[in-house]
C-alpha atoms as a PDB file:
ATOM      1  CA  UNK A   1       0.000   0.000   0.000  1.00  0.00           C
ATOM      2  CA  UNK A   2       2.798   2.256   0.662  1.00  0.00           C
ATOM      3  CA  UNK A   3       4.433   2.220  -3.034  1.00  0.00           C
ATOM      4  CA  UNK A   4       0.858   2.748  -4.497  1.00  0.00           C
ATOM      5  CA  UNK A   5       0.834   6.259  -1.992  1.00  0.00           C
ATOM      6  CA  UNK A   6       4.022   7.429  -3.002  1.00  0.00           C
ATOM      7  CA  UNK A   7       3.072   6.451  -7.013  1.00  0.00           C
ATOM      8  CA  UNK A   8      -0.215   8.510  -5.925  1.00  0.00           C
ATOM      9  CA  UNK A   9       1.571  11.723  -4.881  1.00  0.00           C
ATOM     10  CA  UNK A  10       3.792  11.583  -7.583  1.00  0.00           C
ATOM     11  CA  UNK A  11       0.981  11.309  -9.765  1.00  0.00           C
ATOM     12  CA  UNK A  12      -0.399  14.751  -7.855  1.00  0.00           C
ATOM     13  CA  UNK A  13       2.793  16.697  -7.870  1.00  0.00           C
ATOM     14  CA  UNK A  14       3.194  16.106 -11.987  1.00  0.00           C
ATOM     15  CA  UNK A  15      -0.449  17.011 -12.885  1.00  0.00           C
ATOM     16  CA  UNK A  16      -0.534  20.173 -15.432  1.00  0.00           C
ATOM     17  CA  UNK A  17      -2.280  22.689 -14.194  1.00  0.00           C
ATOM     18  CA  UNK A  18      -5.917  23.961 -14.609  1.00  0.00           C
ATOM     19  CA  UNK A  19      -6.493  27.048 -16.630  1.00  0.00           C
ATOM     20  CA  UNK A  20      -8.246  29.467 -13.756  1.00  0.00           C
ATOM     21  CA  UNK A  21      -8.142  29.817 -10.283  1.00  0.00           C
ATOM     22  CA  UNK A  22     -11.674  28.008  -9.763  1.00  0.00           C
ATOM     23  CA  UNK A  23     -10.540  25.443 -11.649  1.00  0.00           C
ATOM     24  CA  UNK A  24      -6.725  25.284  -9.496  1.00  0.00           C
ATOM     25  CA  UNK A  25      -8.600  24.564  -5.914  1.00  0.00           C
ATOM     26  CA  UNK A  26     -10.751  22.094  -7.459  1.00  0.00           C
ATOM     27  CA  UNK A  27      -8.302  20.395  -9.569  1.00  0.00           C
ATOM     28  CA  UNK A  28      -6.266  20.215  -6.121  1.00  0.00           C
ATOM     29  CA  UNK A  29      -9.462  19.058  -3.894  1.00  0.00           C
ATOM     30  CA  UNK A  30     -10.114  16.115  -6.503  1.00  0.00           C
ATOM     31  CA  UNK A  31      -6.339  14.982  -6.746  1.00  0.00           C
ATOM     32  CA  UNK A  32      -5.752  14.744  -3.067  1.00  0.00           C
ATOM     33  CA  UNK A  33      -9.397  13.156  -2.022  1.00  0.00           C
ATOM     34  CA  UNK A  34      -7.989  10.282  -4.550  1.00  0.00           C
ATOM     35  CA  UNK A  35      -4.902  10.122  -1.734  1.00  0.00           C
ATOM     36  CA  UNK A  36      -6.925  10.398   1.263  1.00  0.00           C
ATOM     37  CA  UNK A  37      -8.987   7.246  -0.061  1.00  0.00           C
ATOM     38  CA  UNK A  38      -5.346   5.159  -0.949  1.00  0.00           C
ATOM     39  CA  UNK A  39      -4.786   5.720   2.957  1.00  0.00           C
ATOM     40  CA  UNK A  40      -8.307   4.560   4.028  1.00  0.00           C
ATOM     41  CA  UNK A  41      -7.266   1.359   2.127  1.00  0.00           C
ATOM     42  CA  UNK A  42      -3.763   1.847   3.442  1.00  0.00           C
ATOM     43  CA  UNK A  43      -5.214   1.802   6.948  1.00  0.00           C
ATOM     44  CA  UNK A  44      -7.467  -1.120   6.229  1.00  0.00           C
ATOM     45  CA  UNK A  45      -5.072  -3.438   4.809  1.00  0.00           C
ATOM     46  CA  UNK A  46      -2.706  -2.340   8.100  1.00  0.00           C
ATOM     47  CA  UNK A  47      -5.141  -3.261  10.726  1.00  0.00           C
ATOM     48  CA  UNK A  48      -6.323  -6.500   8.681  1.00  0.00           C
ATOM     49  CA  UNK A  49      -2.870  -8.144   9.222  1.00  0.00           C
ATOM     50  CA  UNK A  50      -3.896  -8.551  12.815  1.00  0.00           C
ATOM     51  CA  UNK A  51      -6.062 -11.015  14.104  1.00  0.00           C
ATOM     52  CA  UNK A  52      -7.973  -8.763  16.222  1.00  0.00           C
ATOM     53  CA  UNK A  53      -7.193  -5.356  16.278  1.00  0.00           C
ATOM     54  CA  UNK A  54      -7.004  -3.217  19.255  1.00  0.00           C
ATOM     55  CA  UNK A  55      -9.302  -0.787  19.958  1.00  0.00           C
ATOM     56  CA  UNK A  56      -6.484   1.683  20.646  1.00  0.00           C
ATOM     57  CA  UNK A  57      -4.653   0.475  16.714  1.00  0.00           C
ATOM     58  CA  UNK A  58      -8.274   1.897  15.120  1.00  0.00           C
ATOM     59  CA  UNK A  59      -8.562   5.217  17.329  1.00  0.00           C
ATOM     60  CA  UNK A  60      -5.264   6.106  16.214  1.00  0.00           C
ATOM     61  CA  UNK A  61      -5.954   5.326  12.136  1.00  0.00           C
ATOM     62  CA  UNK A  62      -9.075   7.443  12.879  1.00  0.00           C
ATOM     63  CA  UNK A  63      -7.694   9.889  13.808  1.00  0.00           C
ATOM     64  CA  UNK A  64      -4.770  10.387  11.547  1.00  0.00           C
ATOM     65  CA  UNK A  65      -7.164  10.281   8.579  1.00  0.00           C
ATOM     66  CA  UNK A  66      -9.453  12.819  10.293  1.00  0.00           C
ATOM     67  CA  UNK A  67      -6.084  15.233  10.271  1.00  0.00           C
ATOM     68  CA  UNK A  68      -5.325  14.528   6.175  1.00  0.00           C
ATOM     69  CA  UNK A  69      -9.007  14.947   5.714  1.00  0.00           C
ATOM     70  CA  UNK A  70      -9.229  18.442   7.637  1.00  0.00           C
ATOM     71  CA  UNK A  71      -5.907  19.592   6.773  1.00  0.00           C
ATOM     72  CA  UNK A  72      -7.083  19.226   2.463  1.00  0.00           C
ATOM     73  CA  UNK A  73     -10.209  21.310   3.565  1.00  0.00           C
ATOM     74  CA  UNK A  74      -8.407  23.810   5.219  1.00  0.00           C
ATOM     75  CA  UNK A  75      -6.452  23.980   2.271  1.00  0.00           C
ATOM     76  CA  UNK A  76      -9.369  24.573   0.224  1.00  0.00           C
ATOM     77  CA  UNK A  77     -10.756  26.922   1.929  1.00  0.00           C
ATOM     78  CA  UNK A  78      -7.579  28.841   2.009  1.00  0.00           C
ATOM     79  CA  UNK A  79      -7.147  28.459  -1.890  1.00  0.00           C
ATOM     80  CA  UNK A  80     -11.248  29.858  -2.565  1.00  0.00           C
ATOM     81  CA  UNK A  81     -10.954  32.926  -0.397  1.00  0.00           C
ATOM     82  CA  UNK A  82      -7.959  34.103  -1.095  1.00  0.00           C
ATOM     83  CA  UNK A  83      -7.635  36.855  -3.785  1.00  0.00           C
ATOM     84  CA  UNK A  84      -4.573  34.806  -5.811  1.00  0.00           C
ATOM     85  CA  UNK A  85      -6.260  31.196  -5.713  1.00  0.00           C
ATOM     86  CA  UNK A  86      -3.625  29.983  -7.069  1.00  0.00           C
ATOM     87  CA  UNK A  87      -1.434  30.580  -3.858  1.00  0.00           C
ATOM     88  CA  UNK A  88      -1.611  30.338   0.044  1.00  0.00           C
ATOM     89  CA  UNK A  89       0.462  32.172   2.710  1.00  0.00           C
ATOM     90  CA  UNK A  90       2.251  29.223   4.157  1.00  0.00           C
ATOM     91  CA  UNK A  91       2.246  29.961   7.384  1.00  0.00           C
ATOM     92  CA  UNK A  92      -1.390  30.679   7.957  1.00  0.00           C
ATOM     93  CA  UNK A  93      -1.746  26.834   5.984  1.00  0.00           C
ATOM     94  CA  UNK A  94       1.292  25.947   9.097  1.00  0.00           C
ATOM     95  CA  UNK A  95      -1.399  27.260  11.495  1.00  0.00           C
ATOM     96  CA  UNK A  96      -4.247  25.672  10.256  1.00  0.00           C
ATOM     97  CA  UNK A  97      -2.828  22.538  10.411  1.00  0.00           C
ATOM     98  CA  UNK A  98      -1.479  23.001  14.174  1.00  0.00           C
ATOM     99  CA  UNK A  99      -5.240  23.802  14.563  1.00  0.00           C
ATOM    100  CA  UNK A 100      -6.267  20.370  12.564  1.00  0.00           C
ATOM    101  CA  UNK A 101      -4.336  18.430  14.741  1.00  0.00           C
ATOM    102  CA  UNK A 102      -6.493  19.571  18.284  1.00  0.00           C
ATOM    103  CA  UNK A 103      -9.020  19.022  16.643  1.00  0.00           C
ATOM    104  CA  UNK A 104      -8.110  15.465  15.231  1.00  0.00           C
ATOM    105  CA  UNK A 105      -6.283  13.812  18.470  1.00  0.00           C
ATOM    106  CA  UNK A 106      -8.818  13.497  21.786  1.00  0.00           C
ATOM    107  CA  UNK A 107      -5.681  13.912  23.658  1.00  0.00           C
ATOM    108  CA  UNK A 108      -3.769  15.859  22.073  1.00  0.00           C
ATOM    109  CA  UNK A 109      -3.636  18.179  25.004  1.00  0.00           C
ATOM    110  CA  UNK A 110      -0.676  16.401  26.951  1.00  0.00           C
ATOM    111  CA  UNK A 111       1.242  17.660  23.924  1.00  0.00           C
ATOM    112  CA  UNK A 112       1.471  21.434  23.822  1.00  0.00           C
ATOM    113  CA  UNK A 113       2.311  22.758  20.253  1.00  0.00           C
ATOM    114  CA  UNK A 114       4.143  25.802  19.696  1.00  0.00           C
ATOM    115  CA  UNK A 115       4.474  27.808  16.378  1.00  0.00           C
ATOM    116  CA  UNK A 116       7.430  30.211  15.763  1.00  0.00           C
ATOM    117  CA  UNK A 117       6.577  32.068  12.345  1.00  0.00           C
ATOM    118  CA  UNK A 118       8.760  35.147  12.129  1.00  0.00           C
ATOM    119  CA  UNK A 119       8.039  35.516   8.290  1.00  0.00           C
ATOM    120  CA  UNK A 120       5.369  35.369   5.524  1.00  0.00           C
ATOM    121  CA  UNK A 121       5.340  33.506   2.260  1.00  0.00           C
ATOM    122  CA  UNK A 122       3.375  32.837  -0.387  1.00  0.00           C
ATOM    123  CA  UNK A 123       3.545  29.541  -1.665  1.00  0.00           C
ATOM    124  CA  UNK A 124       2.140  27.940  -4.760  1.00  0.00           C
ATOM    125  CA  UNK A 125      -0.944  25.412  -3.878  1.00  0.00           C
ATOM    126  CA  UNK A 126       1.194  22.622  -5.078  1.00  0.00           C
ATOM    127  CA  UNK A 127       3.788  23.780  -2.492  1.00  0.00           C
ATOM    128  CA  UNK A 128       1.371  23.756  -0.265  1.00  0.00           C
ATOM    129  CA  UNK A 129       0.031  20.184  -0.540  1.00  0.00           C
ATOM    130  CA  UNK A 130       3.065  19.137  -0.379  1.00  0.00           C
ATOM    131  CA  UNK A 131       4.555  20.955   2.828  1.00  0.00           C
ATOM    132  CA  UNK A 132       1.172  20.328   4.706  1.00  0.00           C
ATOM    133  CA  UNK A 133       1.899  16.272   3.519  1.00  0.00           C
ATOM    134  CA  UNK A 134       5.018  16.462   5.738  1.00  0.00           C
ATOM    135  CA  UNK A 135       4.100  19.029   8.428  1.00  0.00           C
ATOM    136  CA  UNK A 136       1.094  16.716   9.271  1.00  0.00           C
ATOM    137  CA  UNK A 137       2.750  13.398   9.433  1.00  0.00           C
ATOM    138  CA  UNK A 138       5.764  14.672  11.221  1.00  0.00           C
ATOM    139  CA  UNK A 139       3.584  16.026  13.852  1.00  0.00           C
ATOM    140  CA  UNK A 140       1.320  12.529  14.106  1.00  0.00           C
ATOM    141  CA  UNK A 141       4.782  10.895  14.795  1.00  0.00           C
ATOM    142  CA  UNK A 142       5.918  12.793  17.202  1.00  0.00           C
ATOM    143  CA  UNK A 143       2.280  12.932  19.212  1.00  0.00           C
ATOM    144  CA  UNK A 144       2.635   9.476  18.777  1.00  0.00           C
ATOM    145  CA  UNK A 145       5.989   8.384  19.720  1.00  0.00           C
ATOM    146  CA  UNK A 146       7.752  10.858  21.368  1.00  0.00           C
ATOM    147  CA  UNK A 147       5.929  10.713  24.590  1.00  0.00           C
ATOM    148  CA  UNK A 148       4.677   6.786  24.481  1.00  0.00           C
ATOM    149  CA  UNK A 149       3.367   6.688  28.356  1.00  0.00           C
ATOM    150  CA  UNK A 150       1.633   9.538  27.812  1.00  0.00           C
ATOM    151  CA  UNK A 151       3.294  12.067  29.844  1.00  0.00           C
ATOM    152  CA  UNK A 152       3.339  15.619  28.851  1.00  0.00           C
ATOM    153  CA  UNK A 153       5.209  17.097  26.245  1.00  0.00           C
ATOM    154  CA  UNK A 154       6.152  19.869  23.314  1.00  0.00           C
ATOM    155  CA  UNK A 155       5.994  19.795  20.175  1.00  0.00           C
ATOM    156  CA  UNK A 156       7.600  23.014  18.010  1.00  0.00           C
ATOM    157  CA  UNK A 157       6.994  23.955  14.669  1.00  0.00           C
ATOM    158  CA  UNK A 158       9.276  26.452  13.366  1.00  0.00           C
ATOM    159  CA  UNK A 159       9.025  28.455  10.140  1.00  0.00           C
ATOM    160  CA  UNK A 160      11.248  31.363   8.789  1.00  0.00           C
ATOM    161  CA  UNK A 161      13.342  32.327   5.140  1.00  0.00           C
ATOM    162  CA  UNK A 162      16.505  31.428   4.774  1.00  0.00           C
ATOM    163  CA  UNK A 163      20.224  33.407   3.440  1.00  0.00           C
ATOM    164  CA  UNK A 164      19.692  31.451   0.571  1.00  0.00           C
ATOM    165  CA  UNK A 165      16.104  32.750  -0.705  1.00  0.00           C
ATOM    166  CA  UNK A 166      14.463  29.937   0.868  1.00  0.00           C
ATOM    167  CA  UNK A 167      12.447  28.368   3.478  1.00  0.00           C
ATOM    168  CA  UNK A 168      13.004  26.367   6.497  1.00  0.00           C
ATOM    169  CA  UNK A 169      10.356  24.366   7.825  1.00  0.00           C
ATOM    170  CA  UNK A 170      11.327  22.610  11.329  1.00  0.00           C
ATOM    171  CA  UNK A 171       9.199  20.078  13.318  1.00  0.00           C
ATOM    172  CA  UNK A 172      10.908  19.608  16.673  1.00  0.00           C
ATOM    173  CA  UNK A 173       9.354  17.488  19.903  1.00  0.00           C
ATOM    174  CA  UNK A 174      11.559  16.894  23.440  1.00  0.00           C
ATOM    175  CA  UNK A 175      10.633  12.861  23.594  1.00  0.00           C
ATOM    176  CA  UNK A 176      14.000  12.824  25.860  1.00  0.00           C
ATOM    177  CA  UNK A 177      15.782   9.590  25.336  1.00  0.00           C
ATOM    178  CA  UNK A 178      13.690   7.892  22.972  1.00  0.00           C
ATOM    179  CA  UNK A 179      14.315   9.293  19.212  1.00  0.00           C
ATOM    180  CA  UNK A 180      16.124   6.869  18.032  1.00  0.00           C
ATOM    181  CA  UNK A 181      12.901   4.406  17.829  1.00  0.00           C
ATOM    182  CA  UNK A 182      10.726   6.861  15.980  1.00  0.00           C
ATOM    183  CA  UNK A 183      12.242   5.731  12.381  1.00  0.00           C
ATOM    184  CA  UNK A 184      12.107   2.518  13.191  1.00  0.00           C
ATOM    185  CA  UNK A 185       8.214   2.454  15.011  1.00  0.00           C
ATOM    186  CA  UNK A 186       6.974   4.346  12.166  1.00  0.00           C
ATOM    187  CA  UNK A 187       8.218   2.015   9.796  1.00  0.00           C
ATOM    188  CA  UNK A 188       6.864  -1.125  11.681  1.00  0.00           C
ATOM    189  CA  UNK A 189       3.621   0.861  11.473  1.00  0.00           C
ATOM    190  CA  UNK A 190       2.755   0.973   7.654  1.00  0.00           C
ATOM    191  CA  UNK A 191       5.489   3.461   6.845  1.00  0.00           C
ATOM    192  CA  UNK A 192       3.118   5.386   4.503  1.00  0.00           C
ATOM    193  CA  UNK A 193       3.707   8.424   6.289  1.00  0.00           C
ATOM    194  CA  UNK A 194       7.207   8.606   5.645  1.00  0.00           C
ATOM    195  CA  UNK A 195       7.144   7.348   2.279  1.00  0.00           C
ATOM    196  CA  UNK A 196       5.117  10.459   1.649  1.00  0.00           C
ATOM    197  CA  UNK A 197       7.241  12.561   3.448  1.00  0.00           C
ATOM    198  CA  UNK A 198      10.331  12.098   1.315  1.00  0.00           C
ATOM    199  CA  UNK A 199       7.987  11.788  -1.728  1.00  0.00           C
ATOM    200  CA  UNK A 200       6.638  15.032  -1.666  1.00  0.00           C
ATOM    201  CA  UNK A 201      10.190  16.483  -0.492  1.00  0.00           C
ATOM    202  CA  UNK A 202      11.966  15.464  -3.877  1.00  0.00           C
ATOM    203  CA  UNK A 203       8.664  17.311  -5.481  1.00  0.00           C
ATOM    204  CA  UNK A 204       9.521  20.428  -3.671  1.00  0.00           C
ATOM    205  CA  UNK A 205      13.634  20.459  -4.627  1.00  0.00           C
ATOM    206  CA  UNK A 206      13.867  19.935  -1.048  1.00  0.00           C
ATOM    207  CA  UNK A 207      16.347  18.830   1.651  1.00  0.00           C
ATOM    208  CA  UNK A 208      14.942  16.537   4.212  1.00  0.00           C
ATOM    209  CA  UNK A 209      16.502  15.711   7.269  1.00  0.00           C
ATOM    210  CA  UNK A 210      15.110  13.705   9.951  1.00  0.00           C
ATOM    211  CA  UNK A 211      17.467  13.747  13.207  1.00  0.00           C
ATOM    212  CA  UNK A 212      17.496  11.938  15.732  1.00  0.00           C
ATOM    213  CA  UNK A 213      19.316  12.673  19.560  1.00  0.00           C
ATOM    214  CA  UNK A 214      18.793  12.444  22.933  1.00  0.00           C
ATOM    215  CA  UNK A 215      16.828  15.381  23.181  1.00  0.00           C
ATOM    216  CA  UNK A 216      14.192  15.300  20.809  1.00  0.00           C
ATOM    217  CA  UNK A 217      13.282  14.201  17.624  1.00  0.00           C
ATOM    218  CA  UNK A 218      13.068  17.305  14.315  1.00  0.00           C
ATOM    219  CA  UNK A 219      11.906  16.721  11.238  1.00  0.00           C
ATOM    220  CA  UNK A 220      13.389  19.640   9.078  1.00  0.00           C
ATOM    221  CA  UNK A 221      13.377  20.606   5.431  1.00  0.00           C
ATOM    222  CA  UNK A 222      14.130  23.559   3.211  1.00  0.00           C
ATOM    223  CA  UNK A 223      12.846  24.130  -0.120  1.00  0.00           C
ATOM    224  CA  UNK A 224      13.615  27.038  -2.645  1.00  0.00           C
ATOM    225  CA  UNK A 225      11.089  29.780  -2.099  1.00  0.00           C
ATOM    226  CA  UNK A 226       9.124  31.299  -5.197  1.00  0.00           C
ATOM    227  CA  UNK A 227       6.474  34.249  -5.147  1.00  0.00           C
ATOM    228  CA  UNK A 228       3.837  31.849  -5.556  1.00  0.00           C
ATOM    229  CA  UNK A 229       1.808  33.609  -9.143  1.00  0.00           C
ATOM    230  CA  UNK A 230       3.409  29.912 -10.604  1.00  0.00           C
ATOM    231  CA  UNK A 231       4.172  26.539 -10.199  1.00  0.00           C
END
């Protein structure tokens, strides 16, 4: 299931574009509902290799697909009412997703996220999909393994331009002393979400780094940064 996501998002990130701006959020709505539905399968395959699945297994597939789901519609919705709809400020997209995810996880609130925006950007939507793809399943990894006895925590997501005419993009939790199983969990889990990470990464010309110490788990990556009128 994971090769058939990552064929899916490449599929998304080489689409040609639609002639208006109407046509842009739509195009984008219909491309990534066709994704959302791979990881419904995803999911299902995933919790039918075990014989009976815990109810704790199907809370959390429920409620990472709620996030995708809400994070595309807040996308949407950015895309429609904005007055270029073929572009979104990235870091209002940054908050709504930081937004998506309270909404998604029931107990989210043992993990306090904190945003640290000290610029704006306008991205192109295809950008956008793409650095909302990683923001969202770097922060389900880190609510979900950083912390795994469910003691409190932080979670900080970073944005700000670079020297280099870009932008840097950092997803950073304190799960002190157990990093270095994140990779490895995440993998045992499906490893969709990673797949898609470093999918949609190579469609933005970006560097991805996922670090691991004692002090933390980050996700990080920098893309070149256009004035988002084109893809």
């Amino acid at each position: 299931m994971a090769p058939r996501l990552a064929e899916l998002a490449c599929e998304t990130t080489r689409a040609a574009e639609p002639p208006d701006a109407a046509a842009e959020a739509n195009h984008r709505i219909a491309n990534n509902l066709t994704i959302i539905a791979e990881y419904v399968r995803s999911e299902l395959f995933s919790l039918s290799q075990d014989e009976t699945p815990d109810l704790s297994s199907i809370r959390r597939s429920l409620q990472q697909l709620s996030l995708r789901i809400d994070a595309i519609g807040r996308l949407h919705r950015l895309l429609t009412s904005s007055s270029h709809a073929t572009s979104v400020e990235i870091c209002a997209y940054l908050a709504e997703i930081v937004e998506a995810v309270r909404c998604s996880f029931a107990h989210v609130e043992r993990m306090k996220i904190l945003c640290s925006f000290d610029t704006e950007a306008l991205v192109t939507a295809k950008q956008a999909i793409a650095i909302g793809v990683i923001a969202s399943e770097a922060l389900v990894n880190s609510i979900k393994y950083s912390h795994p006895f469910d003691e409190p925590g932080i979670i900080c997501i970073a944005c700000r331009r670079t020297s280099r005419d870009g932008l840097l993009i950092e997803i950073k939790d304190d799960g002190a002393g157990r990093a270095h199983e994140l990779p490895s969990k995440a993998l045992r889990h499906g490893g969709a979400g990673t797949d898609l990470m470093r999918t949609f990464a190579h469609s933005l010309n970006a560097k991805l780094e996922m670090i691991d110490g004692h002090y933390g788990h980050t996700v990080r990556f920098e893309l070149p940064l256009f004035d988002g009128r084109s893809d």
